[in-house]
N, C-alpha and C. Protein backbone atom coordinates (compact mmCIF):
# COMPACT_ATOMS: atom_id res chain seq x y z
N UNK A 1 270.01 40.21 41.97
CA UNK A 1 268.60 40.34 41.71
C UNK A 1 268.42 41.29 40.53
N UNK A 2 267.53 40.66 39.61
CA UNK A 2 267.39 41.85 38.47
C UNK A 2 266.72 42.82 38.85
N UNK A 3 266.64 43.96 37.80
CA UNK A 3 266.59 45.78 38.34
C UNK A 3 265.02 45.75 38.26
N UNK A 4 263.88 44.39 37.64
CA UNK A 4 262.20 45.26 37.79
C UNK A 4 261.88 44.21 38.37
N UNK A 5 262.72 43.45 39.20
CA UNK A 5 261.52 42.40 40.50
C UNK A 5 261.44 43.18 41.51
N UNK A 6 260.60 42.22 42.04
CA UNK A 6 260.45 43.82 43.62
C UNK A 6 260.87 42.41 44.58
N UNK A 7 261.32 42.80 45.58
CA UNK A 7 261.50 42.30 46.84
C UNK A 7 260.45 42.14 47.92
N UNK A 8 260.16 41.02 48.54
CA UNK A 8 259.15 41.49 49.90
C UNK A 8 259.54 41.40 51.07
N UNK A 9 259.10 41.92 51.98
CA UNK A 9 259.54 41.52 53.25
C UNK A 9 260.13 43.16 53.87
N UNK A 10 261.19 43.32 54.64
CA UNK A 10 261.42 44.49 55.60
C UNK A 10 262.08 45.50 54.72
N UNK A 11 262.70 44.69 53.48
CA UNK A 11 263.51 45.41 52.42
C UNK A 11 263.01 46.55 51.60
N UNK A 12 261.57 46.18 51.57
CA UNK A 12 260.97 46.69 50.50
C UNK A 12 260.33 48.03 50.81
N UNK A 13 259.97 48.22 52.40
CA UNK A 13 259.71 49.09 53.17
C UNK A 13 260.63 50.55 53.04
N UNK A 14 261.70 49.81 53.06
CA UNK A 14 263.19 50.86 52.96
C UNK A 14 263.05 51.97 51.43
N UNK A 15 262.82 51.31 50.09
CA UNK A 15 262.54 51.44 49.21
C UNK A 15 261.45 52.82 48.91
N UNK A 16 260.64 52.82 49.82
CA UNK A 16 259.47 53.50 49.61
C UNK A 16 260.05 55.43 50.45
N UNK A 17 261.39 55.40 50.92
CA UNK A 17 261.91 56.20 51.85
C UNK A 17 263.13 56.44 51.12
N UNK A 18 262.94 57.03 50.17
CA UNK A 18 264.43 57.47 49.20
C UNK A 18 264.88 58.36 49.46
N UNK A 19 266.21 58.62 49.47
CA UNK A 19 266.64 59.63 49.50
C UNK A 19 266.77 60.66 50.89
N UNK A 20 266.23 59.43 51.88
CA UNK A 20 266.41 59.97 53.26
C UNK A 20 265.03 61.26 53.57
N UNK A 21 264.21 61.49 52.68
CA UNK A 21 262.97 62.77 53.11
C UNK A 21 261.99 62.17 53.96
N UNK A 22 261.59 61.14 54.26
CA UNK A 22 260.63 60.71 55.13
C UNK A 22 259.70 59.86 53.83
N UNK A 23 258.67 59.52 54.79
CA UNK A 23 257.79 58.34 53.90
C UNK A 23 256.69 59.68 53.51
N UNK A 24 256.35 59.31 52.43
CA UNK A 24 255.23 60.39 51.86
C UNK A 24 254.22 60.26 52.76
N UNK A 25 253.23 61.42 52.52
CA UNK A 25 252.30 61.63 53.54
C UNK A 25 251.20 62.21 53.06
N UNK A 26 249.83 62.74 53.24
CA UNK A 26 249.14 63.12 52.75
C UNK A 26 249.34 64.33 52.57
N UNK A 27 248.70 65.06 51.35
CA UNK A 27 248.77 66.62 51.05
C UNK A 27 248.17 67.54 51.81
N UNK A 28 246.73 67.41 52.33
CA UNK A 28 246.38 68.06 53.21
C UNK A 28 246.04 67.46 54.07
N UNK A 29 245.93 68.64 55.24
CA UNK A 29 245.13 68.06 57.01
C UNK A 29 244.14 66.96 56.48
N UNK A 30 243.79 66.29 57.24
CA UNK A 30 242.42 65.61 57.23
C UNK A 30 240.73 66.41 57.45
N UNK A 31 241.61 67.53 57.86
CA UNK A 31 240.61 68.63 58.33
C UNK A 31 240.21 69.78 57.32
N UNK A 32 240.60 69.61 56.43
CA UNK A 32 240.26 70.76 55.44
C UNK A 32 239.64 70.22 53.90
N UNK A 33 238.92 70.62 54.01
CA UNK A 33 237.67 70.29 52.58
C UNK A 33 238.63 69.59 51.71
N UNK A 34 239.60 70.09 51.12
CA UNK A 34 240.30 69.38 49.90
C UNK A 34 240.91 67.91 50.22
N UNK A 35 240.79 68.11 51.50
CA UNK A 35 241.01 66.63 51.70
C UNK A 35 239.97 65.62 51.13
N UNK A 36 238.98 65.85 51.10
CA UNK A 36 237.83 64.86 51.01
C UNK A 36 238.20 64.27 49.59
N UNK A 37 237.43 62.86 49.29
CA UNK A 37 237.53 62.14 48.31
C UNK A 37 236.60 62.88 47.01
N UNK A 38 236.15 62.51 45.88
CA UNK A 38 235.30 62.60 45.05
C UNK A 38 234.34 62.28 45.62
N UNK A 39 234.00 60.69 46.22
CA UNK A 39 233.21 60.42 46.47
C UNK A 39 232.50 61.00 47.31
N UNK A 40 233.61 60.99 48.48
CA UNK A 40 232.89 61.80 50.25
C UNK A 40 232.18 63.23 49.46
N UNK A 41 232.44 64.18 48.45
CA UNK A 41 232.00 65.63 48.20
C UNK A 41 231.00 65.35 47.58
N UNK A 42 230.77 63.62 46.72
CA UNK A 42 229.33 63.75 45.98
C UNK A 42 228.50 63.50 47.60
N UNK A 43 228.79 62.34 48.22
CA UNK A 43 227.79 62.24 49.21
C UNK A 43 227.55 63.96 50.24
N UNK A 44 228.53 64.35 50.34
CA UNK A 44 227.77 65.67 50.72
C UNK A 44 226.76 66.35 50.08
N UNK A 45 227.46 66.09 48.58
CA UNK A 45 226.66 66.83 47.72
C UNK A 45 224.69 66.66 47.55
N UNK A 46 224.96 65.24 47.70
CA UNK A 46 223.41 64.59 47.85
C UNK A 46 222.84 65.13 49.35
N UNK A 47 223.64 64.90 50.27
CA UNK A 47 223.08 65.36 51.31
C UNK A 47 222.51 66.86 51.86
N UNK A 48 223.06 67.13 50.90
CA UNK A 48 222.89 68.96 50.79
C UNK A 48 221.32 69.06 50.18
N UNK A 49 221.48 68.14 48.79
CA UNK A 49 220.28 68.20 47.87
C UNK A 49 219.01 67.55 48.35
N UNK A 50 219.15 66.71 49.52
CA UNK A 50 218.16 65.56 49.83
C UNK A 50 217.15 66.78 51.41
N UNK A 51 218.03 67.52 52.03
CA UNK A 51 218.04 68.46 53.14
C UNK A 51 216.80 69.14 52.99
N UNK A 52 216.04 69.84 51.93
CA UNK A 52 215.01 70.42 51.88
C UNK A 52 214.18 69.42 51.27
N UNK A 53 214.41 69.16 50.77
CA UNK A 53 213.13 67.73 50.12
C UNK A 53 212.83 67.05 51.59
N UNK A 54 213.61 66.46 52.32
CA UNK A 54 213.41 65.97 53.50
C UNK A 54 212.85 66.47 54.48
N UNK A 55 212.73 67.80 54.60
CA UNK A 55 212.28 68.86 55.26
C UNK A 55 210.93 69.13 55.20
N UNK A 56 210.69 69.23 53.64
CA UNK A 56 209.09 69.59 53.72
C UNK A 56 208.42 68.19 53.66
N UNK A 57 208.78 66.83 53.13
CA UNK A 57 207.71 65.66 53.01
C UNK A 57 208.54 64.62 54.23
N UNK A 58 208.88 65.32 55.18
CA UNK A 58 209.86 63.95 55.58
C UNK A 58 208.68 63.08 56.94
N UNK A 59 207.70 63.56 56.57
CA UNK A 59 206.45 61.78 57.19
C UNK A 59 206.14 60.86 56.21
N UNK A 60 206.26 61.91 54.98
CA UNK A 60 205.92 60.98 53.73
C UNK A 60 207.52 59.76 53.24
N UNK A 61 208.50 60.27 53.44
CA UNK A 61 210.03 59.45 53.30
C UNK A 61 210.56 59.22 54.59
N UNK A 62 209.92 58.72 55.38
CA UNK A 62 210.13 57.72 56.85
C UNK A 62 210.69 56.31 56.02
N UNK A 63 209.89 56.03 55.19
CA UNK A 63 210.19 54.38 54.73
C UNK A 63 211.36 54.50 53.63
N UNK A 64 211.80 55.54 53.39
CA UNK A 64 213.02 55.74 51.98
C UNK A 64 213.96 55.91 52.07
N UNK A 65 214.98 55.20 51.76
CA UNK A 65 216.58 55.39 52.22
C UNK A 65 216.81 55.42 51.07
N UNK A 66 218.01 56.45 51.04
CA UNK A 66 218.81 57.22 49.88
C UNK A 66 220.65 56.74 49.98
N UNK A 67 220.50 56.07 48.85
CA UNK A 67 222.15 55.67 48.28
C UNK A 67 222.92 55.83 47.36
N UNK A 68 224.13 55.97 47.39
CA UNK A 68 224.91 56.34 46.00
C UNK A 68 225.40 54.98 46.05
N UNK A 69 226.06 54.64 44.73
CA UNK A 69 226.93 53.66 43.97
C UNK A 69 227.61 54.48 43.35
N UNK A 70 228.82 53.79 42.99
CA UNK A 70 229.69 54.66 42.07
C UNK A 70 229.29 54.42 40.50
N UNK A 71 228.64 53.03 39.84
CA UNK A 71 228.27 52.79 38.92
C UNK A 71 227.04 52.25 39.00
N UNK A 72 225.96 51.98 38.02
CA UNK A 72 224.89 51.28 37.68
C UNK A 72 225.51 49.31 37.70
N UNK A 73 224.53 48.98 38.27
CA UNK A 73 225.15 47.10 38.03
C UNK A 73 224.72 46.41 36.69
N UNK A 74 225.30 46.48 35.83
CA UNK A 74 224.66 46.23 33.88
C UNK A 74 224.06 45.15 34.12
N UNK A 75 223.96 43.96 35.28
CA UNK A 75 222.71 42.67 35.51
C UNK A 75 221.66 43.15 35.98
N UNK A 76 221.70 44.50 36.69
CA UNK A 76 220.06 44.57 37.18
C UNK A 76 219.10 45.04 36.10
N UNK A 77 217.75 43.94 36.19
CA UNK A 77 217.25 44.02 35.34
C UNK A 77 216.57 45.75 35.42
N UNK A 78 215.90 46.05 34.23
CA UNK A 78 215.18 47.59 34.35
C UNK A 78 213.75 47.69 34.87
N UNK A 79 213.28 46.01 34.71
CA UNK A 79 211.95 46.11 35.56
C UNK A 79 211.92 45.98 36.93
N UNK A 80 212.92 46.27 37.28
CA UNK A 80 213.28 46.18 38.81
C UNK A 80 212.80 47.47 40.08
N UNK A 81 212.57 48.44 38.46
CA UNK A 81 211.87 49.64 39.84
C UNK A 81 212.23 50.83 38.38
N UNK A 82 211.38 51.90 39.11
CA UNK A 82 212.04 53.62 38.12
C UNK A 82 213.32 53.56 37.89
N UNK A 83 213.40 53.83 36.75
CA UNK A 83 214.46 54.71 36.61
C UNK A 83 215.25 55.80 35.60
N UNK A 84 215.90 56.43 36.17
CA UNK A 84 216.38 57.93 34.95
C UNK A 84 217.20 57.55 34.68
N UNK A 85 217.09 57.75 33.09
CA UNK A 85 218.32 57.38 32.34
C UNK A 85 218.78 58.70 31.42
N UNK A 86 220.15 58.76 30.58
CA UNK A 86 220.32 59.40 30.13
C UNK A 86 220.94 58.66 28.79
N UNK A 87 220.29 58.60 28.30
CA UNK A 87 220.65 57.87 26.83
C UNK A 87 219.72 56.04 27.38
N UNK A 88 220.78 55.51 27.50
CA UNK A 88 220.99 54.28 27.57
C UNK A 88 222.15 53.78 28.98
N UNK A 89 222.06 55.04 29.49
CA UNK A 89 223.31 55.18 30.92
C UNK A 89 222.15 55.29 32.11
N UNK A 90 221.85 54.52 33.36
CA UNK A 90 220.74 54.96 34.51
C UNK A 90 222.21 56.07 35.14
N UNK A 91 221.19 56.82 35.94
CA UNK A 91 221.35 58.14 36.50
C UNK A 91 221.19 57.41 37.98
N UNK A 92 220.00 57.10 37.91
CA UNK A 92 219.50 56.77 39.83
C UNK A 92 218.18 55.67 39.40
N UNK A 93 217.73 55.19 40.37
CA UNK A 93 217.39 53.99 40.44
C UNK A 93 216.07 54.27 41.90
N UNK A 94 214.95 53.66 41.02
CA UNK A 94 214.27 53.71 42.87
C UNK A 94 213.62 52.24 42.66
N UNK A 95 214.12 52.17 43.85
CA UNK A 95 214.15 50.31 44.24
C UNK A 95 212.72 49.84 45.24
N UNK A 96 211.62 49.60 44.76
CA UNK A 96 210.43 49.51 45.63
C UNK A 96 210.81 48.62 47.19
N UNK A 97 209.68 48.71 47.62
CA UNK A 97 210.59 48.06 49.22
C UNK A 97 209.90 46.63 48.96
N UNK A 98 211.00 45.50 49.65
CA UNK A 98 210.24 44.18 49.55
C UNK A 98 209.67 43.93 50.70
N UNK A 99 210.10 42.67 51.10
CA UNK A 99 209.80 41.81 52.27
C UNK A 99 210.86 42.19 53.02
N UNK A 100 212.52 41.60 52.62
CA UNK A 100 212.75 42.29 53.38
C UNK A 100 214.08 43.65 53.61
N UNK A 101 213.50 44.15 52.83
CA UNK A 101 213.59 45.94 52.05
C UNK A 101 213.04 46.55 52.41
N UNK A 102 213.33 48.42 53.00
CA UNK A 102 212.89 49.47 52.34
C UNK A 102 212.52 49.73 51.07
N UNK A 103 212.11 50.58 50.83
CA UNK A 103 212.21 51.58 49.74
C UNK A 103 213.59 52.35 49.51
N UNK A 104 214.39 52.02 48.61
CA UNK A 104 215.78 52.87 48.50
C UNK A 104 215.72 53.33 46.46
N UNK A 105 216.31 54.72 46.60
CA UNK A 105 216.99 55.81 46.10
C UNK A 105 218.24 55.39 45.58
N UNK A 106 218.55 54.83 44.38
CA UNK A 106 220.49 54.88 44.31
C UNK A 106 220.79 55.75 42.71
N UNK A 107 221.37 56.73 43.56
CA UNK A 107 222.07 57.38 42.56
C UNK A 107 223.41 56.98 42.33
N UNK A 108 223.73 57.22 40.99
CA UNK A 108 224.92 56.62 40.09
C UNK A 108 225.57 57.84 39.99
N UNK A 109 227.00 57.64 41.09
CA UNK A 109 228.23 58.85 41.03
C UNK A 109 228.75 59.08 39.74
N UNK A 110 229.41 58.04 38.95
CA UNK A 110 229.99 58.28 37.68
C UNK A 110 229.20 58.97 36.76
N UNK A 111 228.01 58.05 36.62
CA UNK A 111 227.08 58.78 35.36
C UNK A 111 226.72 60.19 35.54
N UNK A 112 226.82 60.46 36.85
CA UNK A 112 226.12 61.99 36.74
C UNK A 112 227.09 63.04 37.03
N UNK A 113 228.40 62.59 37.52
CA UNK A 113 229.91 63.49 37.26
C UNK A 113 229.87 63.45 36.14
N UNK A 114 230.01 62.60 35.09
CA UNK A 114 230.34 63.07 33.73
C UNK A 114 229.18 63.54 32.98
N UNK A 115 227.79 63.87 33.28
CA UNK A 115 227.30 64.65 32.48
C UNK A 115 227.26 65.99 33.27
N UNK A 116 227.25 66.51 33.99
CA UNK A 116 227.69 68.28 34.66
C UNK A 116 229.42 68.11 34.47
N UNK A 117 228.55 69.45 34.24
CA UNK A 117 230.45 70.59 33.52
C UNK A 117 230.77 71.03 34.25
N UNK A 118 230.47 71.52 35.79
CA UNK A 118 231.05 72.07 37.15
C UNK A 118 230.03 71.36 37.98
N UNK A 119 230.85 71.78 39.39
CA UNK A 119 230.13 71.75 40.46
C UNK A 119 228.61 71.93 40.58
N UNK A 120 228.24 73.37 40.15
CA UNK A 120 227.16 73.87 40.16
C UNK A 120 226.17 73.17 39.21
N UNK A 121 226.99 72.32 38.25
CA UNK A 121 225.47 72.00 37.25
C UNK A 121 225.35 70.52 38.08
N UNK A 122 226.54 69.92 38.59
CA UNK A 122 226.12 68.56 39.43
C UNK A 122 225.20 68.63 40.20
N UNK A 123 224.91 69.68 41.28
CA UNK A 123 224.55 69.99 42.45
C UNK A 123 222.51 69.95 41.85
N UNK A 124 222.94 70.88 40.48
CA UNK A 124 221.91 71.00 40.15
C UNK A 124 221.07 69.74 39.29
N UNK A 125 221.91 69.04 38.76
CA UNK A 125 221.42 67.72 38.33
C UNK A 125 221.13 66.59 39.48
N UNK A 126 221.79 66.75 40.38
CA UNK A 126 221.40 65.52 41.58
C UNK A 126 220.09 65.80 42.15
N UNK A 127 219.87 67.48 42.27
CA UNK A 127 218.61 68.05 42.67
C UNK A 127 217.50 67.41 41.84
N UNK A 128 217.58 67.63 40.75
CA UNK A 128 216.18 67.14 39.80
C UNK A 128 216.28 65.69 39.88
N UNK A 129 217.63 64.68 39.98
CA UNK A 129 217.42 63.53 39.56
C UNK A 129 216.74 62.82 41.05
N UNK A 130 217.16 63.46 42.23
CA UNK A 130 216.52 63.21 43.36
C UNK A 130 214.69 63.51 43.82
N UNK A 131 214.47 65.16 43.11
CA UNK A 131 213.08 64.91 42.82
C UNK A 131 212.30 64.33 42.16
N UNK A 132 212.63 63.94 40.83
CA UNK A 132 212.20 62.83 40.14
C UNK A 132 212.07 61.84 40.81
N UNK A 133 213.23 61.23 41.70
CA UNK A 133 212.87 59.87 42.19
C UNK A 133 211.89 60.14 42.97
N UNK A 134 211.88 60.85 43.74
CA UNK A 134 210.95 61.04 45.52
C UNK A 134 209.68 61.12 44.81
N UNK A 135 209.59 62.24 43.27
CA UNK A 135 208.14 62.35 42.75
C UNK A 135 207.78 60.45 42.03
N UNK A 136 208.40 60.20 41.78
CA UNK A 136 208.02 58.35 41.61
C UNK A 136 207.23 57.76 42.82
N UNK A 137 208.52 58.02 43.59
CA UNK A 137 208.21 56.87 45.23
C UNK A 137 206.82 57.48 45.51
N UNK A 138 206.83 59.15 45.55
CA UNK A 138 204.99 59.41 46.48
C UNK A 138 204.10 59.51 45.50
N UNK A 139 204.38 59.32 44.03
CA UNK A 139 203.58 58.91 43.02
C UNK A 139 202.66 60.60 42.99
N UNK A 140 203.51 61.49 42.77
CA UNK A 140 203.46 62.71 42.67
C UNK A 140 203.74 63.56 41.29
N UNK A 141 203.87 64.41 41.49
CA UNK A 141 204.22 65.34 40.17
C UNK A 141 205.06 65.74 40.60
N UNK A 142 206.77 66.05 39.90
CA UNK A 142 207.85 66.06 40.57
C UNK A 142 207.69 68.18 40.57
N UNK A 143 207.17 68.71 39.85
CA UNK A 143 206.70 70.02 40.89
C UNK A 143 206.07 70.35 42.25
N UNK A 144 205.24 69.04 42.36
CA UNK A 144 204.99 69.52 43.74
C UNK A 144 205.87 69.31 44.56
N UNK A 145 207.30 68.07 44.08
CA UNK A 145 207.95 67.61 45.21
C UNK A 145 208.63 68.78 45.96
N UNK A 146 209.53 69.84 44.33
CA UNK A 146 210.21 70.65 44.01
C UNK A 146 209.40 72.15 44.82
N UNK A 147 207.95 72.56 45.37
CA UNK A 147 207.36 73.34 45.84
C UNK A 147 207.48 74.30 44.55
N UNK A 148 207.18 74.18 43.58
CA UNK A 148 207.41 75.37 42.61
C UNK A 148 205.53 75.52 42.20
């Protein structure tokens, strides 16, 4: 057998266990923060940011469900509902409710990791890009959403 085909079957299993150390394994517990994905720490991250907004209007966002995507879908059209953009890149998306829809919130993971430079400016960009939306949906001024 030449040296870059791969084999399938029980053989190939063996392969993955070199050198006799065991089969690799994850780096940390499942139980400790660094375990989490990118993704799982943005959805905390939103959930952190969505926690007081939800708090003070949450009779007014009974009908609003809040979602991440990892990207924007380049077919949905833009008259499809609000949305924040940053250049020519959407940020988040508020999707009016249909027939048979809610009202949903989708923020875009990629676009808004790569414009914050740490943690702290993400946290702080999901914050505004989330009051912006909520100030759309209750057709508000996104200060009042913000209580400032």
């Amino acid at each position: 057998m030449a040296r870059g085909s791969r084999r399938h079957g029980p053989q190939s299993r063996r392969r993955r266990d070199r050198h006799g150390r065991g089969l690799r394994g994850p780096l940390y517990p499942a139980t400790l923060p660094a375990a989490r994905s990118r993704a799982e720490r943005f959805d905390a991250l939103v959930l952190e940011a969505l926690e007081p907004i939800e708090a003070r209007w949450r009779i007014e966002l009974t009908q609003l469900d809040v979602a991440v995507d990892d990207v924007p879908d380049v077919q949905a059209a833009s008259d499809d509902g609000d949305v924040v953009e940053d250049g020519n890149v959407p940020l988040a998306r508020l999707l009016p409710a249909g027939a048979d829809r809610r009202a949903r919130i989708v923020l875009y993971r990629r676009p808004l990791e790569a414009r914050a430079k740490d943690g702290a400016d993400l946290a702080d960009l999901v914050h505004d890009v989330l009051v912006e939306q909520v100030a759309n949906y209750l057709g508000l001024d996104p200060d009042v959403i913000d209580g400032e």
